[in-house]
PDB file of N, CA and C in Angstrom:
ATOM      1  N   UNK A   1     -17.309   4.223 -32.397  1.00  0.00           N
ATOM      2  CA  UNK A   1     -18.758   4.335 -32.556  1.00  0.00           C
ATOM      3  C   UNK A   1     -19.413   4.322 -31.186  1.00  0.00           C
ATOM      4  N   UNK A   2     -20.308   4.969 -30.966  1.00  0.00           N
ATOM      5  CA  UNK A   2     -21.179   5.281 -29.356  1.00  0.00           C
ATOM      6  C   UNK A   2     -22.145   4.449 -29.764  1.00  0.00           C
ATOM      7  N   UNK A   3     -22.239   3.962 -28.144  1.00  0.00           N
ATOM      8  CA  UNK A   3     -23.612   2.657 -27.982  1.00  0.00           C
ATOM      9  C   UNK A   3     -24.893   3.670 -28.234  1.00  0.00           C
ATOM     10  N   UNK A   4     -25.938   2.695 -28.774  1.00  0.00           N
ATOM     11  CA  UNK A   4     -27.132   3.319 -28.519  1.00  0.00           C
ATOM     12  C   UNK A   4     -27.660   2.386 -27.427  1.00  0.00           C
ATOM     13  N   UNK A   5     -28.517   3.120 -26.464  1.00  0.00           N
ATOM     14  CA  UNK A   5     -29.754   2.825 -25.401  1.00  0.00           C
ATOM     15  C   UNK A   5     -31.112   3.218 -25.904  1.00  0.00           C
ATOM     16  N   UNK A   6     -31.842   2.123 -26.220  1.00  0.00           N
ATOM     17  CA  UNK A   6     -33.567   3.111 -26.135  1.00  0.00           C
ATOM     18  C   UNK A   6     -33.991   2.873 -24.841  1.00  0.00           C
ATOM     19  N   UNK A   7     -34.782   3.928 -24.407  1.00  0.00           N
ATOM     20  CA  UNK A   7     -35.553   3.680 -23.075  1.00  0.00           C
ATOM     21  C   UNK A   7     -37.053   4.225 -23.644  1.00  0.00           C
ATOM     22  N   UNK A   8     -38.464   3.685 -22.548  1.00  0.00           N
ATOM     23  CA  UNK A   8     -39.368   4.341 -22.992  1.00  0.00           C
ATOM     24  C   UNK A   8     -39.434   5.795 -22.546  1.00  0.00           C
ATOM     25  N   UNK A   9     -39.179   6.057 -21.641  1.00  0.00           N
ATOM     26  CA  UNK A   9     -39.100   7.623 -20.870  1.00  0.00           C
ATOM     27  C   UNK A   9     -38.005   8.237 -20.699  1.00  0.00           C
ATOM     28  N   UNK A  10     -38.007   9.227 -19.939  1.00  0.00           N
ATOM     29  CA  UNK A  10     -36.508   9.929 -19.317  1.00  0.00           C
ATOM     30  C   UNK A  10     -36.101   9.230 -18.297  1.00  0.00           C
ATOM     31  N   UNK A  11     -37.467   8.886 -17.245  1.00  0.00           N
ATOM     32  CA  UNK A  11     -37.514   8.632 -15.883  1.00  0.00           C
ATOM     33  C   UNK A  11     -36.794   6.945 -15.924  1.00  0.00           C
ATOM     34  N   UNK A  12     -36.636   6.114 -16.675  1.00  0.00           N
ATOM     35  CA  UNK A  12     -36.487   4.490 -17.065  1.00  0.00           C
ATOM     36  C   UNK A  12     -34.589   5.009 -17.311  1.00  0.00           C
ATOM     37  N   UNK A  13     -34.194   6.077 -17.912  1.00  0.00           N
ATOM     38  CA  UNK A  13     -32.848   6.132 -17.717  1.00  0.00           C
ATOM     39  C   UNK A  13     -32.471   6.818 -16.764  1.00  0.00           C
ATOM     40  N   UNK A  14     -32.663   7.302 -16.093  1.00  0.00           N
ATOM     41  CA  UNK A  14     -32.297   7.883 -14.819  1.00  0.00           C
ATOM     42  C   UNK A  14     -32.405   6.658 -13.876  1.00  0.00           C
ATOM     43  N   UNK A  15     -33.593   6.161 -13.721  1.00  0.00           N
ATOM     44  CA  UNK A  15     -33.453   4.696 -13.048  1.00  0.00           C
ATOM     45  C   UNK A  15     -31.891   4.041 -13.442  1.00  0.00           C
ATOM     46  N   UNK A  16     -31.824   3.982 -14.532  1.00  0.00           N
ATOM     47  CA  UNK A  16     -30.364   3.483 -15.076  1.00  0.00           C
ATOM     48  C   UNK A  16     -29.621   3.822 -14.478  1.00  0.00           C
ATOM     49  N   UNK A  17     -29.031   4.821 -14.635  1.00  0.00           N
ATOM     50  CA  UNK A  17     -28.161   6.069 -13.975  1.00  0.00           C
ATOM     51  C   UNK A  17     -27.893   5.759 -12.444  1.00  0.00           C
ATOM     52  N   UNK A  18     -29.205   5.874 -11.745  1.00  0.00           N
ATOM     53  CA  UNK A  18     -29.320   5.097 -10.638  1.00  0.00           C
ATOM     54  C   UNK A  18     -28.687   4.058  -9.877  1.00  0.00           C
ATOM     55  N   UNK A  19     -28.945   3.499 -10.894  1.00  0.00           N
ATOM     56  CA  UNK A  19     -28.753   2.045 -10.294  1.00  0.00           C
ATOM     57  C   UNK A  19     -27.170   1.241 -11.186  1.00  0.00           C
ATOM     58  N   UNK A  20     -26.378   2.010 -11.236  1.00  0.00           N
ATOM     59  CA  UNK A  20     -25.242   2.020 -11.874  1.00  0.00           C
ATOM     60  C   UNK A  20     -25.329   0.896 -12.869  1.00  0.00           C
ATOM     61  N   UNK A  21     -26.090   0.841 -14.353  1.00  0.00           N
ATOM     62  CA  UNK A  21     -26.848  -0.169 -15.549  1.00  0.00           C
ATOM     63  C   UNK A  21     -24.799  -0.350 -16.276  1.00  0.00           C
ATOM     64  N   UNK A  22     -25.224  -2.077 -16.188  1.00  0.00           N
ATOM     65  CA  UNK A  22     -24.045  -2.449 -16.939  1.00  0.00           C
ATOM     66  C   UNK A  22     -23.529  -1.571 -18.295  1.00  0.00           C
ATOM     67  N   UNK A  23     -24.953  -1.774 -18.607  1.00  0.00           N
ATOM     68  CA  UNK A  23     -24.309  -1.348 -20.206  1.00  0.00           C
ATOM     69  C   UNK A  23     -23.724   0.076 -20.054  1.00  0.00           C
ATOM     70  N   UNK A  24     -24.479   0.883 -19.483  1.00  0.00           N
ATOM     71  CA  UNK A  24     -23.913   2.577 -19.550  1.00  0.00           C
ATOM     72  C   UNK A  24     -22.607   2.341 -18.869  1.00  0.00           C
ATOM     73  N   UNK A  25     -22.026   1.728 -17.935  1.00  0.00           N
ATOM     74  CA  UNK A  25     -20.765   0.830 -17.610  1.00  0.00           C
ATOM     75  C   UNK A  25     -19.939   1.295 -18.708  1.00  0.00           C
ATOM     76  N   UNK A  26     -20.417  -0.208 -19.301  1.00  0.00           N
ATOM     77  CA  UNK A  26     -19.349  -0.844 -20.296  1.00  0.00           C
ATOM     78  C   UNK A  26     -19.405  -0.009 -21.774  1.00  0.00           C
ATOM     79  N   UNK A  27     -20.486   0.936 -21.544  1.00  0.00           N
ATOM     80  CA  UNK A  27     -19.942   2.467 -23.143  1.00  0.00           C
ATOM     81  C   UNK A  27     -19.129   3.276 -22.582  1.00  0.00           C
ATOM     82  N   UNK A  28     -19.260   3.661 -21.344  1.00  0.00           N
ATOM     83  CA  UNK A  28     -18.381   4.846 -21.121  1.00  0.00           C
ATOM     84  C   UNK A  28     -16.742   4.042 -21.148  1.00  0.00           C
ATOM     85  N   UNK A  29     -16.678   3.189 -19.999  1.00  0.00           N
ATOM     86  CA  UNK A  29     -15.285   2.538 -20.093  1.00  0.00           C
ATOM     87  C   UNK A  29     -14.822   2.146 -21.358  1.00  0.00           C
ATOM     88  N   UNK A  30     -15.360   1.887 -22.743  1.00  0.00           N
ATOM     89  CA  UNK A  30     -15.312   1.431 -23.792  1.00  0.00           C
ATOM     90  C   UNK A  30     -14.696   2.502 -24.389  1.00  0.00           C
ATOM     91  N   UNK A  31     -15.152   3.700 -24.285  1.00  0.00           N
ATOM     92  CA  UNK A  31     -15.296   4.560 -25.106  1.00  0.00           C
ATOM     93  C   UNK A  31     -13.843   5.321 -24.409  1.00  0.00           C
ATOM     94  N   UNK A  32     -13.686   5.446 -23.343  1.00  0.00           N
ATOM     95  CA  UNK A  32     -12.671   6.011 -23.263  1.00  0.00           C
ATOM     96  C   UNK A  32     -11.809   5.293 -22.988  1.00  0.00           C
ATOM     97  N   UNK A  33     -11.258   3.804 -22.865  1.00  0.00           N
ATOM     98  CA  UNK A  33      -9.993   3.230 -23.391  1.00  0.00           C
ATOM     99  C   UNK A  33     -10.040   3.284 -24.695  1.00  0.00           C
ATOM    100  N   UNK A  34     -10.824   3.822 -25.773  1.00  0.00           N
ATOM    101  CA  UNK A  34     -10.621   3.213 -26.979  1.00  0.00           C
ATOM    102  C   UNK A  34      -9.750   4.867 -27.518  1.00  0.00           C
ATOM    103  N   UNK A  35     -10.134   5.663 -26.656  1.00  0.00           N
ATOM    104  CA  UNK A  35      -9.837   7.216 -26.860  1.00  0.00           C
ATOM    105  C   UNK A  35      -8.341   7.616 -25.560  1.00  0.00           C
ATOM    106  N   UNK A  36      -7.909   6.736 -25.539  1.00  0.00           N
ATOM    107  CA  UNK A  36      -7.148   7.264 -24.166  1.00  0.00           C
ATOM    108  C   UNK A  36      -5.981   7.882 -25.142  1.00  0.00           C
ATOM    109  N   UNK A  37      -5.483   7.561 -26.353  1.00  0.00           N
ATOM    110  CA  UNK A  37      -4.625   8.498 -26.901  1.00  0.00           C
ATOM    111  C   UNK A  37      -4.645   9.503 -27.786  1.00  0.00           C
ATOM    112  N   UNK A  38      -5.856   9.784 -28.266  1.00  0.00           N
ATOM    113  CA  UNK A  38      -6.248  10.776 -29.408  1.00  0.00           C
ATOM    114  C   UNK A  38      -6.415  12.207 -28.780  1.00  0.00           C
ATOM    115  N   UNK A  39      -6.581  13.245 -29.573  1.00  0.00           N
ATOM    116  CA  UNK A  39      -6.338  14.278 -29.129  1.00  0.00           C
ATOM    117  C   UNK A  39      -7.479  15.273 -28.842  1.00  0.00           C
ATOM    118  N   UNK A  40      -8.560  14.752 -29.039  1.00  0.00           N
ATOM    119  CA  UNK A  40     -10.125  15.354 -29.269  1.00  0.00           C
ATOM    120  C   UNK A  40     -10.709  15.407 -27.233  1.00  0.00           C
ATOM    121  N   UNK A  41     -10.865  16.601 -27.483  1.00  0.00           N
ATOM    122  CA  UNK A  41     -11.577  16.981 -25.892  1.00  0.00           C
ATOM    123  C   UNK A  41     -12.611  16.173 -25.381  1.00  0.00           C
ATOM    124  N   UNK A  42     -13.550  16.662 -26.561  1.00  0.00           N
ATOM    125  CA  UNK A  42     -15.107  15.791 -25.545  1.00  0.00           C
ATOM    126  C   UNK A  42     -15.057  14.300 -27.040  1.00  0.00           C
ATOM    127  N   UNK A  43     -15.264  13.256 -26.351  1.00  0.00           N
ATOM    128  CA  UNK A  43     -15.616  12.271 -27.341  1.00  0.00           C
ATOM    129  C   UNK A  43     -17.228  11.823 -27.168  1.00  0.00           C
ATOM    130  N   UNK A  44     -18.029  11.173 -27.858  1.00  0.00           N
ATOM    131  CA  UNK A  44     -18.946  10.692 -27.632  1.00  0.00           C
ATOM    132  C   UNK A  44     -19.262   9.502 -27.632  1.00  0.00           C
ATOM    133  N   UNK A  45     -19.823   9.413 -26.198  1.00  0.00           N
ATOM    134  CA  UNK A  45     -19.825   7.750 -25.851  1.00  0.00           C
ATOM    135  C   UNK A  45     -21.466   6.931 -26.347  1.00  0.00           C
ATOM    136  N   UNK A  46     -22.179   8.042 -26.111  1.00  0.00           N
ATOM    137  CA  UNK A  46     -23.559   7.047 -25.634  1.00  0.00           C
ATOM    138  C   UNK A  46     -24.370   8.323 -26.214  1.00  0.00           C
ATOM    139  N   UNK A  47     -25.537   7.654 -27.316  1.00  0.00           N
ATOM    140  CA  UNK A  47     -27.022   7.782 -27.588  1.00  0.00           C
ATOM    141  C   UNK A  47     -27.630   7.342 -27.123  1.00  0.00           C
ATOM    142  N   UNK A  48     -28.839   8.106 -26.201  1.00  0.00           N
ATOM    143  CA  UNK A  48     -29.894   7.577 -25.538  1.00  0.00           C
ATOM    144  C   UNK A  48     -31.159   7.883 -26.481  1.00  0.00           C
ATOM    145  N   UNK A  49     -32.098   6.777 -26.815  1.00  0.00           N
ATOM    146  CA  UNK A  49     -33.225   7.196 -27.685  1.00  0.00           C
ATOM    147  C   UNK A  49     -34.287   6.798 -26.783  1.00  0.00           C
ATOM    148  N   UNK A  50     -34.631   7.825 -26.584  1.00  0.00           N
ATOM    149  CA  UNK A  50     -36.022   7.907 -25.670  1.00  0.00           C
ATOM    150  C   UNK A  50     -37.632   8.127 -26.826  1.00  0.00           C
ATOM    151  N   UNK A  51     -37.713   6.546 -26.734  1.00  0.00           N
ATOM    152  CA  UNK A  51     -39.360   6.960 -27.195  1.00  0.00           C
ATOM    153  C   UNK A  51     -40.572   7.508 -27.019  1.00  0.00           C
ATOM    154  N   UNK A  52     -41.029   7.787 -26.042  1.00  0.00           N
ATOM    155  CA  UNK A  52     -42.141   8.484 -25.412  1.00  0.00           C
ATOM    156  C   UNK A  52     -42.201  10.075 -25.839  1.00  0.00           C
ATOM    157  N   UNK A  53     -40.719  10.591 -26.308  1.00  0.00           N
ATOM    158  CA  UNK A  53     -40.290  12.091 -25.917  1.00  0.00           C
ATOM    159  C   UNK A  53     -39.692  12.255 -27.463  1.00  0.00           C
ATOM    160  N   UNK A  54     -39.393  11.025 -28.668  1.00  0.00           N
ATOM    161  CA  UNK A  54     -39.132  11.021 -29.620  1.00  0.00           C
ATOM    162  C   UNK A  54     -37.871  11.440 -29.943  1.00  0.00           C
ATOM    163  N   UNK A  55     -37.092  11.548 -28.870  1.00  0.00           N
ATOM    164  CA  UNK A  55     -36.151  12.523 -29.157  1.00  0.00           C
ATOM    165  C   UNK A  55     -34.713  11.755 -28.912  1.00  0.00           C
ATOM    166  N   UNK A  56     -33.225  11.828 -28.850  1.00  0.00           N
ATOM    167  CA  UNK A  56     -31.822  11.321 -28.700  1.00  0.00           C
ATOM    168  C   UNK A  56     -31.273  12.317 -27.964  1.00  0.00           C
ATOM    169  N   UNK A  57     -30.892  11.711 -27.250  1.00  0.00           N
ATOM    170  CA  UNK A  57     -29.428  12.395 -26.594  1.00  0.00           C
ATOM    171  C   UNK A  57     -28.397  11.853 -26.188  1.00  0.00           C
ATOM    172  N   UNK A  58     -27.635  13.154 -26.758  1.00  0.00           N
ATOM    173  CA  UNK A  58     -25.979  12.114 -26.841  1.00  0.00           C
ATOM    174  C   UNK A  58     -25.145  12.173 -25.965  1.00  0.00           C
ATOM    175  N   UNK A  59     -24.095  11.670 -25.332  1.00  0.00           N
ATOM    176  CA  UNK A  59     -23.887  11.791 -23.992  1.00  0.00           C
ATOM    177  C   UNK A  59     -21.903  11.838 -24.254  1.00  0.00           C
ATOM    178  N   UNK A  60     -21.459  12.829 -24.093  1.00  0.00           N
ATOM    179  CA  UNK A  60     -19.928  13.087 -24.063  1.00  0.00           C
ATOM    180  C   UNK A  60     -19.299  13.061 -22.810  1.00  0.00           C
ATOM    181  N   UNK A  61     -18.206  12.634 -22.998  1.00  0.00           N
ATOM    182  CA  UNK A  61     -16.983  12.945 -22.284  1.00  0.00           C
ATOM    183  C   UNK A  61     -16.076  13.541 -22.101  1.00  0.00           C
ATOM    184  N   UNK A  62     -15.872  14.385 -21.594  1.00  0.00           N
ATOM    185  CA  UNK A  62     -14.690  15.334 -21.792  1.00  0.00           C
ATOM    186  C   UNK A  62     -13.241  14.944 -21.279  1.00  0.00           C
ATOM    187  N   UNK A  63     -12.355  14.681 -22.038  1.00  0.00           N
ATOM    188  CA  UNK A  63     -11.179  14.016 -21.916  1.00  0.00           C
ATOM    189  C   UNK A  63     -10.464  14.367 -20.528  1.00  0.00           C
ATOM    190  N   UNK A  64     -10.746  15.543 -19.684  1.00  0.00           N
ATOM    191  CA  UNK A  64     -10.701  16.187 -18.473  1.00  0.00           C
ATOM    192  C   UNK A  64     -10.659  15.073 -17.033  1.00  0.00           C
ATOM    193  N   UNK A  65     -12.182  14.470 -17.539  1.00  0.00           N
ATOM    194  CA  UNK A  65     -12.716  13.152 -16.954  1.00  0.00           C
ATOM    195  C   UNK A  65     -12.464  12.162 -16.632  1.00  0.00           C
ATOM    196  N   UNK A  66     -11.994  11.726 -17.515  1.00  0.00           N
ATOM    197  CA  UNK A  66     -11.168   9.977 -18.211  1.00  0.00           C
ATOM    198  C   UNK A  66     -10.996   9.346 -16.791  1.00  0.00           C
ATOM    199  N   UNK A  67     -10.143   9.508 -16.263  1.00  0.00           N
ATOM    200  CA  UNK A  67      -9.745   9.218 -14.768  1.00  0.00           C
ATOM    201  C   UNK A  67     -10.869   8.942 -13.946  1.00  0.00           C
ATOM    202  N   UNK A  68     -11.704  10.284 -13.332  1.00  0.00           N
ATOM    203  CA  UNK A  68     -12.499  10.172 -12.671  1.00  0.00           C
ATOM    204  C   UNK A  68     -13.750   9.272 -13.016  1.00  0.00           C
ATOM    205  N   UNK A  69     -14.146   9.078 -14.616  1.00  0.00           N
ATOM    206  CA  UNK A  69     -15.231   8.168 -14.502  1.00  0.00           C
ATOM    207  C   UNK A  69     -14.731   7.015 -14.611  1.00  0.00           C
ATOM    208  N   UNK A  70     -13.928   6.694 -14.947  1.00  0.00           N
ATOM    209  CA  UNK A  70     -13.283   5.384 -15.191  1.00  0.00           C
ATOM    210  C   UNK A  70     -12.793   4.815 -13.770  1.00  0.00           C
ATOM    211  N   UNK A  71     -12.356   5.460 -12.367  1.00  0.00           N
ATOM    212  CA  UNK A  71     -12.637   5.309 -11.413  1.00  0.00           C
ATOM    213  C   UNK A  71     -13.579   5.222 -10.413  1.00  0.00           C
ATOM    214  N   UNK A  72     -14.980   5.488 -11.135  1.00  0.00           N
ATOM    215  CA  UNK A  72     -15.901   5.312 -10.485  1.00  0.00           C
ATOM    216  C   UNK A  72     -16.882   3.988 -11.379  1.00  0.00           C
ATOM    217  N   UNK A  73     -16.468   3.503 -12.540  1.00  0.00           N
ATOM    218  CA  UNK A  73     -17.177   2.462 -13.061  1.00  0.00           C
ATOM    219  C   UNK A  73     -16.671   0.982 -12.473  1.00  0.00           C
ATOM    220  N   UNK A  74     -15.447   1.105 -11.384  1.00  0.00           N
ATOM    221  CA  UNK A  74     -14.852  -0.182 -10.870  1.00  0.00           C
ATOM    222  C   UNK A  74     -16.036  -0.968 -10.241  1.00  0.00           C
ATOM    223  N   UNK A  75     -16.666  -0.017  -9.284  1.00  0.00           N
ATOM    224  CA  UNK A  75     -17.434  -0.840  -8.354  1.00  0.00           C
ATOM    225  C   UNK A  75     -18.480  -1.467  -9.457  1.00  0.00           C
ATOM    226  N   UNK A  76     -19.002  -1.316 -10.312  1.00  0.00           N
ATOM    227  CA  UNK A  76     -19.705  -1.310 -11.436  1.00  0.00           C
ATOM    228  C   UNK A  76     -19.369  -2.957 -12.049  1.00  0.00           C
ATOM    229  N   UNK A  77     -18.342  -3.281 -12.446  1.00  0.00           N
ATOM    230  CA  UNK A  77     -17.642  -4.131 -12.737  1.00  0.00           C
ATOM    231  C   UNK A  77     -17.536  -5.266 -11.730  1.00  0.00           C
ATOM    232  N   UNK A  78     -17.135  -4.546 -10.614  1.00  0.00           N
ATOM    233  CA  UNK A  78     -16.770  -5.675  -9.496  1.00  0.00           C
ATOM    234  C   UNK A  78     -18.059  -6.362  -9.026  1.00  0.00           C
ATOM    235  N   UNK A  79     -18.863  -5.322  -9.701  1.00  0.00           N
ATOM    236  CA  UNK A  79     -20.602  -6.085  -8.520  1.00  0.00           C
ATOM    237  C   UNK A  79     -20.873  -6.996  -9.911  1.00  0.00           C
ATOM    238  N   UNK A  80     -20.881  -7.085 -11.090  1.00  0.00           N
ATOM    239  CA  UNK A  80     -21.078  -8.217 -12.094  1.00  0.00           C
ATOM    240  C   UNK A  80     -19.676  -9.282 -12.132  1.00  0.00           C
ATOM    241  N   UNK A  81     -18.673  -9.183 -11.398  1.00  0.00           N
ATOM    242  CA  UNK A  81     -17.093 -10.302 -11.434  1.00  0.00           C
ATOM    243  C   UNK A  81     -16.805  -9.969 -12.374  1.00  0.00           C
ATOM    244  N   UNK A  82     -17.039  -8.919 -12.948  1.00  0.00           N
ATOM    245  CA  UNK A  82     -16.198  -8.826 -14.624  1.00  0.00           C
ATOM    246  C   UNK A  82     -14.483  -8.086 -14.215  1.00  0.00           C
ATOM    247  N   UNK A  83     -13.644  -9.181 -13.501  1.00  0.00           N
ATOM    248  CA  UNK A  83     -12.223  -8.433 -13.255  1.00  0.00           C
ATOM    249  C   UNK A  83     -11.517  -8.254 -14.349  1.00  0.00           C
ATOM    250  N   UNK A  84     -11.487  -9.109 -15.207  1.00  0.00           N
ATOM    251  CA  UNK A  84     -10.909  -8.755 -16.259  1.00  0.00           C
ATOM    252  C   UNK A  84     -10.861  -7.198 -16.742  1.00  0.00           C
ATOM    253  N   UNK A  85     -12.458  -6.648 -16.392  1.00  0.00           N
ATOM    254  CA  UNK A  85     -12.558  -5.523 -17.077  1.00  0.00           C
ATOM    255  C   UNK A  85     -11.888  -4.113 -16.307  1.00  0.00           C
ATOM    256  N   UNK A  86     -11.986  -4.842 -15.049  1.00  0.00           N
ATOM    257  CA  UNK A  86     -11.521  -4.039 -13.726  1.00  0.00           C
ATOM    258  C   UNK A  86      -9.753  -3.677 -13.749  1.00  0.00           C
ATOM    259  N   UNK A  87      -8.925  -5.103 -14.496  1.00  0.00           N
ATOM    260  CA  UNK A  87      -7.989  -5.023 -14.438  1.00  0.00           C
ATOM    261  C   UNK A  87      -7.663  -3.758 -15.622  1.00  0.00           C
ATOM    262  N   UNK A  88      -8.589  -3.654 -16.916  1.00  0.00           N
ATOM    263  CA  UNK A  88      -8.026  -2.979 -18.294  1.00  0.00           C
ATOM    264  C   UNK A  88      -8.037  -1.000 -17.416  1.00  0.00           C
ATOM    265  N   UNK A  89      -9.298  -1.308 -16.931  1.00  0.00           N
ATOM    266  CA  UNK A  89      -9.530   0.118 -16.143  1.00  0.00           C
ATOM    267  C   UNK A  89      -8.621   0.555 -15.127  1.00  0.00           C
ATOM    268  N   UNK A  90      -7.627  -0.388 -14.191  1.00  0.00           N
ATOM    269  CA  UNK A  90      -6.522   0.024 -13.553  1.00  0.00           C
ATOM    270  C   UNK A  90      -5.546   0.307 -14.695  1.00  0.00           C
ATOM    271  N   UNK A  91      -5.085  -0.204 -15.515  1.00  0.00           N
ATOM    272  CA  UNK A  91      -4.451   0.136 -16.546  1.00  0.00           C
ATOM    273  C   UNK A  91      -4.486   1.281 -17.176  1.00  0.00           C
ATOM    274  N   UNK A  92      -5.734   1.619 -17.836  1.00  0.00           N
ATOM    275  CA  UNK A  92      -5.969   2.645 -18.043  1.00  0.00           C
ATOM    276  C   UNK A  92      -5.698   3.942 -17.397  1.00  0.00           C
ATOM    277  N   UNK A  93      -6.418   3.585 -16.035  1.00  0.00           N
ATOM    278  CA  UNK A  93      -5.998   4.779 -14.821  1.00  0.00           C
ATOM    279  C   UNK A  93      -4.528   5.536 -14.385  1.00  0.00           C
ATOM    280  N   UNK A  94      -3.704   4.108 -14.263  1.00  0.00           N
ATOM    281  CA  UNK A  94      -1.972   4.062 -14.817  1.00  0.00           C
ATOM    282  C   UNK A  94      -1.774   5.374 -15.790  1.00  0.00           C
ATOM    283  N   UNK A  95      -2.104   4.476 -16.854  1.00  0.00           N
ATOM    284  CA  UNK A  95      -1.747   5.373 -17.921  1.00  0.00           C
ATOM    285  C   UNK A  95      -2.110   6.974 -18.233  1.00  0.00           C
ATOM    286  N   UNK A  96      -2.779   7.290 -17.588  1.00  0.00           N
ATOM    287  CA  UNK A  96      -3.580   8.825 -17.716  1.00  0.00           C
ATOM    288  C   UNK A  96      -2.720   9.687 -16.705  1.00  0.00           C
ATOM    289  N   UNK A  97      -2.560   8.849 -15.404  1.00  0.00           N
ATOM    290  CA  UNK A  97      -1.926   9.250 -14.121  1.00  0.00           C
ATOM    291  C   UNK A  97      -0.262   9.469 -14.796  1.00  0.00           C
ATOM    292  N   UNK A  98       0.158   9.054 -15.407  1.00  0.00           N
ATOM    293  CA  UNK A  98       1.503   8.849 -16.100  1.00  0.00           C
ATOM    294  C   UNK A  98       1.781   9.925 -16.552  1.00  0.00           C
ATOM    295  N   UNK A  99       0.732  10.114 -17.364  1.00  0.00           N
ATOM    296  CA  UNK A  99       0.512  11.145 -19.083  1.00  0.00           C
ATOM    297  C   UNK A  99       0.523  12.104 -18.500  1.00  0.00           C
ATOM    298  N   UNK A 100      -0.085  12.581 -17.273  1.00  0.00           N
ATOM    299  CA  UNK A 100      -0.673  13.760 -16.144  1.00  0.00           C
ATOM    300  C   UNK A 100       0.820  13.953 -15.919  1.00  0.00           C
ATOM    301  N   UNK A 101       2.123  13.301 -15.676  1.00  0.00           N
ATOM    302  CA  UNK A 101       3.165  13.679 -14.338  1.00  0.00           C
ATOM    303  C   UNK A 101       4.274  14.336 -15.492  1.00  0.00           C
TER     304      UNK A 101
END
């Protein structure tokens, strides 16, 4: 299941985006350890419901990826001490790098 985010604007998630926001973190990394063995290309991680604009948007991953965002959500992790989560994401990374050889 993909997290939902409401924001009031566009501009309040891009700030997000920005400013590397735990939670968009911890859906994407969520979403693709929970998908690291299934066979589906793009999965979907994250609904954004923007009120001002009334509208959702849904935010995929393309299994292509896995690696690269999941290597860039470390620093993400490390700036809240969440190693634990840091350690599942080296793991993960392992495992893709494996699957790849």
């Amino acid at each position: 299941m993909a997290t939902e985010i409401t924001v009031s604007n566009s501009e309040e998630f891009e700030d997000m985006i920005k400013n590397h926001d735990l939670n968009i973190a911890v859906a994407l990394t969520d979403t693709i350890i929970s998908n690291l063995k299934g066979r589906k290309r793009h999965i979907h991680a994250l609904s954004v419901v923007v009120e001002e604009e009334a509208s959702i948007y849904d935010i995929t991953i393309d299994r292509q990826d896995f690696r690269d965002t999941l290597t860039k959500q470390i620093p993400v992790f490390e700036k809240h001490e969440m190693y634990e989560k840091c350690a599942e994401i080296v793991t993960a990374v392992k495992f893709l790098e494996n699957k790849n050889k």
